[in-house]
C-alpha atoms as a PDB file:
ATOM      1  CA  UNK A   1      67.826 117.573 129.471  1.00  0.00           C
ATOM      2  CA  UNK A   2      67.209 118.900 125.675  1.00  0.00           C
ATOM      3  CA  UNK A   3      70.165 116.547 124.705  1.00  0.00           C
ATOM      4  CA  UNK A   4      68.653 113.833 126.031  1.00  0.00           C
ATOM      5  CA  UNK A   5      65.470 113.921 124.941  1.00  0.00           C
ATOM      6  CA  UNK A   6      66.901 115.004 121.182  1.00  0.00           C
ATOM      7  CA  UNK A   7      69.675 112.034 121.113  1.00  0.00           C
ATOM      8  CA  UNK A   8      67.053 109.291 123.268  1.00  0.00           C
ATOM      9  CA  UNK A   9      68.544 106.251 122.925  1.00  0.00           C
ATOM     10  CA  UNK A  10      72.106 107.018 122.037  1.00  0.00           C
ATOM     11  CA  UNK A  11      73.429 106.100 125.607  1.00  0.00           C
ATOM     12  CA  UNK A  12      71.915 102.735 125.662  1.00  0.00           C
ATOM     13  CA  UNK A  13      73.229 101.939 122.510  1.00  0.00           C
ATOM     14  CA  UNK A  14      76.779 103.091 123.002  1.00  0.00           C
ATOM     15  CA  UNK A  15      76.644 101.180 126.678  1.00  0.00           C
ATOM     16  CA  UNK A  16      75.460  97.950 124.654  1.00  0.00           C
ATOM     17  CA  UNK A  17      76.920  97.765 121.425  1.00  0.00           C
ATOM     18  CA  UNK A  18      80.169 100.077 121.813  1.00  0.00           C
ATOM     19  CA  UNK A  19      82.919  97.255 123.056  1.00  0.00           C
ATOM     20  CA  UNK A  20      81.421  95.287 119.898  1.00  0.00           C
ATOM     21  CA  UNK A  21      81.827  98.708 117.495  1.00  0.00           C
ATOM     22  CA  UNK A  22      85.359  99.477 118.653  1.00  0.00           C
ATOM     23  CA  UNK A  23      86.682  95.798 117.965  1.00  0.00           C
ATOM     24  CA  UNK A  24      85.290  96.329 114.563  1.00  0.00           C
ATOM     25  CA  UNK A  25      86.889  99.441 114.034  1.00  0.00           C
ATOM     26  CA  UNK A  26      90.544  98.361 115.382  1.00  0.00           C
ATOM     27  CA  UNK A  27      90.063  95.412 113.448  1.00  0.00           C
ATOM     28  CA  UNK A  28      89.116  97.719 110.468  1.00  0.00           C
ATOM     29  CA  UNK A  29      92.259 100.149 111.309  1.00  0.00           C
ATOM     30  CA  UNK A  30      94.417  98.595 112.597  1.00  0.00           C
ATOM     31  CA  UNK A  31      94.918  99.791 116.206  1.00  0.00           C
ATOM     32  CA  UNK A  32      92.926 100.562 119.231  1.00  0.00           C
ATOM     33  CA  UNK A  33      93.834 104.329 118.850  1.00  0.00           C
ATOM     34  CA  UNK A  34      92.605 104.703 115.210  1.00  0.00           C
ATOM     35  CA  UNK A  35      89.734 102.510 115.687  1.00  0.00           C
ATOM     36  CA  UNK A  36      88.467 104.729 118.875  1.00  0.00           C
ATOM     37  CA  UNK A  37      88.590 107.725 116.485  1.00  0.00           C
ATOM     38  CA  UNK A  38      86.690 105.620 113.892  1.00  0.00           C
ATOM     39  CA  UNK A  39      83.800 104.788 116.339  1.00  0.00           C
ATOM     40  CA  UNK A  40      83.569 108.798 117.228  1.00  0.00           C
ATOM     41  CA  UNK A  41      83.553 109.938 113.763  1.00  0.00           C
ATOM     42  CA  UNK A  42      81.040 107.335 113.016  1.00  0.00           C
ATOM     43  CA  UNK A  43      79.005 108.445 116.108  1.00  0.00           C
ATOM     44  CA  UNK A  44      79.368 112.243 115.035  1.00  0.00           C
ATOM     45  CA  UNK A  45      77.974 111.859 111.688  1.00  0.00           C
ATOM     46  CA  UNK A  46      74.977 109.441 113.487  1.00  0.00           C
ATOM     47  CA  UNK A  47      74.291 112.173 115.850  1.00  0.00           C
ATOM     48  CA  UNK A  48      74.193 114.895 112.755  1.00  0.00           C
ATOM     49  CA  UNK A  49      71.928 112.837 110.972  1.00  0.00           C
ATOM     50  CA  UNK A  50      69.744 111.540 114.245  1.00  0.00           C
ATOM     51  CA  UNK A  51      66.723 112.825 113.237  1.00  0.00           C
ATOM     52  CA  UNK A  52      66.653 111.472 109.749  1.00  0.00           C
ATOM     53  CA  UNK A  53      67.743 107.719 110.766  1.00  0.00           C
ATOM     54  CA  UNK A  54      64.907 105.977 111.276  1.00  0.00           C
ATOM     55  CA  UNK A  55      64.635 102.305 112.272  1.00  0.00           C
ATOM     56  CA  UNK A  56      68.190 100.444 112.779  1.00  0.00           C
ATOM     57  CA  UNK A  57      70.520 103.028 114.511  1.00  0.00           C
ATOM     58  CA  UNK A  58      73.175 100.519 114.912  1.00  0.00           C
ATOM     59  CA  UNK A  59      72.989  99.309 111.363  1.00  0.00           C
ATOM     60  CA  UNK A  60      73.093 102.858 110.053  1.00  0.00           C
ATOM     61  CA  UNK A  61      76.066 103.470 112.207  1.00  0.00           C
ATOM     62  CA  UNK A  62      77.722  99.494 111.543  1.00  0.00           C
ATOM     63  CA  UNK A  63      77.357 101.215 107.265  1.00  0.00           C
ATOM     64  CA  UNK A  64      78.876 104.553 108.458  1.00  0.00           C
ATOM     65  CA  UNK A  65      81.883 102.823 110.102  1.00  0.00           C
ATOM     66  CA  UNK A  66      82.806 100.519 107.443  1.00  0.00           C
ATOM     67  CA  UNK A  67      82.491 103.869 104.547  1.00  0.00           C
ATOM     68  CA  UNK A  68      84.398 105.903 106.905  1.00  0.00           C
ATOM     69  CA  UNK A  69      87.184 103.077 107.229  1.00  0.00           C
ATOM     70  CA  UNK A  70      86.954 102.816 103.459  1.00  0.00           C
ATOM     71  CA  UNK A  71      87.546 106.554 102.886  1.00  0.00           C
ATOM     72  CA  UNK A  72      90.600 106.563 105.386  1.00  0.00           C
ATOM     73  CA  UNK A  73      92.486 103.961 103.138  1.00  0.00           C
ATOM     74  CA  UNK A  74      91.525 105.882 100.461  1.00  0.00           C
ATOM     75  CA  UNK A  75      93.158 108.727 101.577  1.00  0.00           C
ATOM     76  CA  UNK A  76      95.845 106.911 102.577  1.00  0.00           C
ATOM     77  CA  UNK A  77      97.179 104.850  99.501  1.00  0.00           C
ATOM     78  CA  UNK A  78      99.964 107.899  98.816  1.00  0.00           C
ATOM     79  CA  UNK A  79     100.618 107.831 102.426  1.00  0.00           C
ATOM     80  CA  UNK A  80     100.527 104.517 103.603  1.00  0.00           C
ATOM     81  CA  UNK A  81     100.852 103.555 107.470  1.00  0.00           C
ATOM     82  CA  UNK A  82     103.782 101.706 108.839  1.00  0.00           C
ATOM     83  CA  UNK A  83     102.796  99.310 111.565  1.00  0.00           C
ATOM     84  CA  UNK A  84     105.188  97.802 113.800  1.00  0.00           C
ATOM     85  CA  UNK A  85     106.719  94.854 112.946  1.00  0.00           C
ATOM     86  CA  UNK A  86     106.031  91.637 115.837  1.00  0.00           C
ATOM     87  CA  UNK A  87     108.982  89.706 116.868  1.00  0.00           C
ATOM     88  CA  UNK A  88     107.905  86.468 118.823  1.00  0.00           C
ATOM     89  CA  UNK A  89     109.185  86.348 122.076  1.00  0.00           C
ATOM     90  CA  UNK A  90     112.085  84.115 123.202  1.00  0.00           C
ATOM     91  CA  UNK A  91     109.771  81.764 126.163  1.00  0.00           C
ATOM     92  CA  UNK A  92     106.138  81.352 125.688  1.00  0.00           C
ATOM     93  CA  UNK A  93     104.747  83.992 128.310  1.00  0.00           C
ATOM     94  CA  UNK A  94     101.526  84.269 127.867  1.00  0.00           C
ATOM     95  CA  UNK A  95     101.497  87.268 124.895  1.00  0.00           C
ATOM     96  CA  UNK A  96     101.392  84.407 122.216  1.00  0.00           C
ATOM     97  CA  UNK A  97      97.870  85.123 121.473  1.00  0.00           C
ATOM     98  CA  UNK A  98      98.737  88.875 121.257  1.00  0.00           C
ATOM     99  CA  UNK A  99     101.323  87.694 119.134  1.00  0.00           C
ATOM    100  CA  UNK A 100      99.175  85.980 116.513  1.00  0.00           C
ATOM    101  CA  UNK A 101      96.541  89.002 116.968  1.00  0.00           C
ATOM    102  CA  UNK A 102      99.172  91.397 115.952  1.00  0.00           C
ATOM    103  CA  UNK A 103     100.427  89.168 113.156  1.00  0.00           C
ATOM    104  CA  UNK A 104      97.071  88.746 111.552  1.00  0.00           C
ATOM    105  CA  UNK A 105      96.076  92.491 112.150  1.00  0.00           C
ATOM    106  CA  UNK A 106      99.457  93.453 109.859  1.00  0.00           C
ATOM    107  CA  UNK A 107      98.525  90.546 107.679  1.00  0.00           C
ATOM    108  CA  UNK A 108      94.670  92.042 107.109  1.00  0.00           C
ATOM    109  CA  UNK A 109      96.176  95.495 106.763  1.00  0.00           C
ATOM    110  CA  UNK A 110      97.884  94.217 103.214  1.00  0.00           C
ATOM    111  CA  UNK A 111      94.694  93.754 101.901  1.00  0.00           C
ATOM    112  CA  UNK A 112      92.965  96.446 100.046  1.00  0.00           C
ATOM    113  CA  UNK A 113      90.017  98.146 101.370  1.00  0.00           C
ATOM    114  CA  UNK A 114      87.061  96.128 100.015  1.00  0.00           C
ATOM    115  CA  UNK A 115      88.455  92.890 100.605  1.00  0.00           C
ATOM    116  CA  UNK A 116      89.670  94.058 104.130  1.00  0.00           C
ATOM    117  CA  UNK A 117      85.998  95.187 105.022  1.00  0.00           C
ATOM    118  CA  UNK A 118      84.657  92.055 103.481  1.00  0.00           C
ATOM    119  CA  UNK A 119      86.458  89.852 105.227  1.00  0.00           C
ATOM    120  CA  UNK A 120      86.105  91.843 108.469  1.00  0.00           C
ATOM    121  CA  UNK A 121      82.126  91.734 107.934  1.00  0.00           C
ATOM    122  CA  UNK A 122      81.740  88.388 106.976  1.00  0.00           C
ATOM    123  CA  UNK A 123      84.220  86.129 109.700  1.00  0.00           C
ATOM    124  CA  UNK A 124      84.612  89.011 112.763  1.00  0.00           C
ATOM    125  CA  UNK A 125      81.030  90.191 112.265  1.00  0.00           C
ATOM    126  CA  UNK A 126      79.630  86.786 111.267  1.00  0.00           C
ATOM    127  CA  UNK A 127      77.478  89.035 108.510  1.00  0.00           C
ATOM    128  CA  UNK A 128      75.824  86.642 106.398  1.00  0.00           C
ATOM    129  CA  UNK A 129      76.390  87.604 102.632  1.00  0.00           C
ATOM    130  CA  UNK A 130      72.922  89.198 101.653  1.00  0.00           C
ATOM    131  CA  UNK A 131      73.924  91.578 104.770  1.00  0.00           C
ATOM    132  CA  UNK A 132      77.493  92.333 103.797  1.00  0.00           C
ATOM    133  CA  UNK A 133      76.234  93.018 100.595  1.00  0.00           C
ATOM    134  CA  UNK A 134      73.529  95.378 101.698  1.00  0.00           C
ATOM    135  CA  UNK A 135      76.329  97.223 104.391  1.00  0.00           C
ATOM    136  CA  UNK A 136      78.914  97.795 101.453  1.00  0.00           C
ATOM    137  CA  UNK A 137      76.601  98.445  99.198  1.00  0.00           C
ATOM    138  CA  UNK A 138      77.175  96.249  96.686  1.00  0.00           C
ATOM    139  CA  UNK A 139      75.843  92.962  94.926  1.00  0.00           C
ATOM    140  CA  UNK A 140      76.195  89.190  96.742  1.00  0.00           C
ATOM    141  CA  UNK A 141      78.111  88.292  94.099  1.00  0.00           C
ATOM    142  CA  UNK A 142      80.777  90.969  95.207  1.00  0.00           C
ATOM    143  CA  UNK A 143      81.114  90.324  98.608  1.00  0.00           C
ATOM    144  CA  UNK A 144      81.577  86.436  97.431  1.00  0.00           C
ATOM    145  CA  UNK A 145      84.305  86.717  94.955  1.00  0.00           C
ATOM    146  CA  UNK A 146      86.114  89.713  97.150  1.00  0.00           C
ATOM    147  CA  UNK A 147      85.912  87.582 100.121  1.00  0.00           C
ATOM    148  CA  UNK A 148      87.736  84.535  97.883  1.00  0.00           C
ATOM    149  CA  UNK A 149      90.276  87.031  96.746  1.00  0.00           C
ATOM    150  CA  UNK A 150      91.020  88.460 100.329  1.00  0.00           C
ATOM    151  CA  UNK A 151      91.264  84.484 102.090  1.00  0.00           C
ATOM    152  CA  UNK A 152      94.047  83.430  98.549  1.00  0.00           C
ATOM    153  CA  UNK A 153      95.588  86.773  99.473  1.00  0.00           C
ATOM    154  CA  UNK A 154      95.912  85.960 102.857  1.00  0.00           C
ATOM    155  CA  UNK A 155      96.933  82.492 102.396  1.00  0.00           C
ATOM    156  CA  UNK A 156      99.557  84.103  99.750  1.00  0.00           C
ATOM    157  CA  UNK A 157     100.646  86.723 102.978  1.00  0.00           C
ATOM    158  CA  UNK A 158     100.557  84.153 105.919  1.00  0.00           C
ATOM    159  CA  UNK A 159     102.033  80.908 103.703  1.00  0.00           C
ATOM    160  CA  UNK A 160     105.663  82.851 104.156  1.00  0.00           C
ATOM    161  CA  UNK A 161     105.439  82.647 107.862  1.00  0.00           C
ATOM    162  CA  UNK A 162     107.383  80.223 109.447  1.00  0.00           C
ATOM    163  CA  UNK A 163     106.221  77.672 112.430  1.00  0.00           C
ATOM    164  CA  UNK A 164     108.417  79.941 114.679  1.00  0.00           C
ATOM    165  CA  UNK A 165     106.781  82.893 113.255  1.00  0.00           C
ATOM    166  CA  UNK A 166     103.161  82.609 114.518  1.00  0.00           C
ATOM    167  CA  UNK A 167     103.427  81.421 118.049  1.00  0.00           C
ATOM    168  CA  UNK A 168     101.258  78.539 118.979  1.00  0.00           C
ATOM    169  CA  UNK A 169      97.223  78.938 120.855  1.00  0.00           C
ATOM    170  CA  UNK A 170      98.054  76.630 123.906  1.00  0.00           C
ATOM    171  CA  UNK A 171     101.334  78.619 124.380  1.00  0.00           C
ATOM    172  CA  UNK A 172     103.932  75.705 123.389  1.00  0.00           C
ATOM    173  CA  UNK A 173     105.910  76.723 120.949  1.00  0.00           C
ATOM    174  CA  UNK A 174     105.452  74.115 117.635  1.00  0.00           C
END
């Protein structure tokens, strides 16, 4: 009962908003398993700080995620993660969308942190650029020129891939 009554609130917002955190955060990692650690370390350091957050609980949590996800790369630039590489399947069977999922997931995971979180925040999110901005802590004028850097990079990653590479939404193959 003292948990409760210390943490009120927590429960609802995990039950409400916690499908939409954990997309974030496997968007933001990578994969589901990293991202469900990302969403509990961002949780812990919400519930260590409850009493101090005051207003926006998911918002303080949303800023929490995206620093912690920025800290991991961070850390990670000598040691840098090897995901799997996607091979598209012979017959259209129904995994094309997983396909392109995974494709773009290894594509966004070239980028470098800032323009990965930018882009994340700005077309997953569908953060408008004064609230990017204000999540990243940074100017507008940062989140606009990172976000053009991270689409050209993009562009630059996915203009190698063949028609066969990136299976097709109505799964027909082009």
């Amino acid at each position: 009962m003292r948990w409760k009554k210390r943490f009120e609130g927590l429960d609802t917002l995990v039950a409400d908003r916690g499908s939409a955190l954990l997309a974030t955060a496997v968007l933001l990692t990578g994969s589901r398993a990293a991202g469900e650690d990302l969403v509990q370390a961002a949780l812990e350091r919400l519930m260590r700080h409850w009493s101090r957050v005051h207003g926006d609980k998911e918002g303080y949590l949303r800023r929490t995620l995206y620093h912690l996800a920025v800290d991991q790369w961070r850390s990670r630039r000598r040691r840098p993660e090897v995901l799997a590489q996607v091979e598209p399947p012979g017959e259209p069977d129904g995994t094309d969308a997983l396909h392109l999922r995974q494709a773009l997931m290894q594509a966004l995971a070239t980028l470098p942190p800032r323009q990965r979180a930018v882009l994340v925040l700005r077309y997953w999110e569908q953060c408008s650029e004064a609230e990017a901005a204000e999540i990243l802590g940074c100017s507008i004028g940062t989140v606009k020129s990172t976000a053009s850097r991270g689409l050209s990079r993009l562009r630059e990653v996915t203009a190698a891939w063949t028609v066969d590479d990136v299976p097709a939404s109505n799964g027909a193959r082009r």
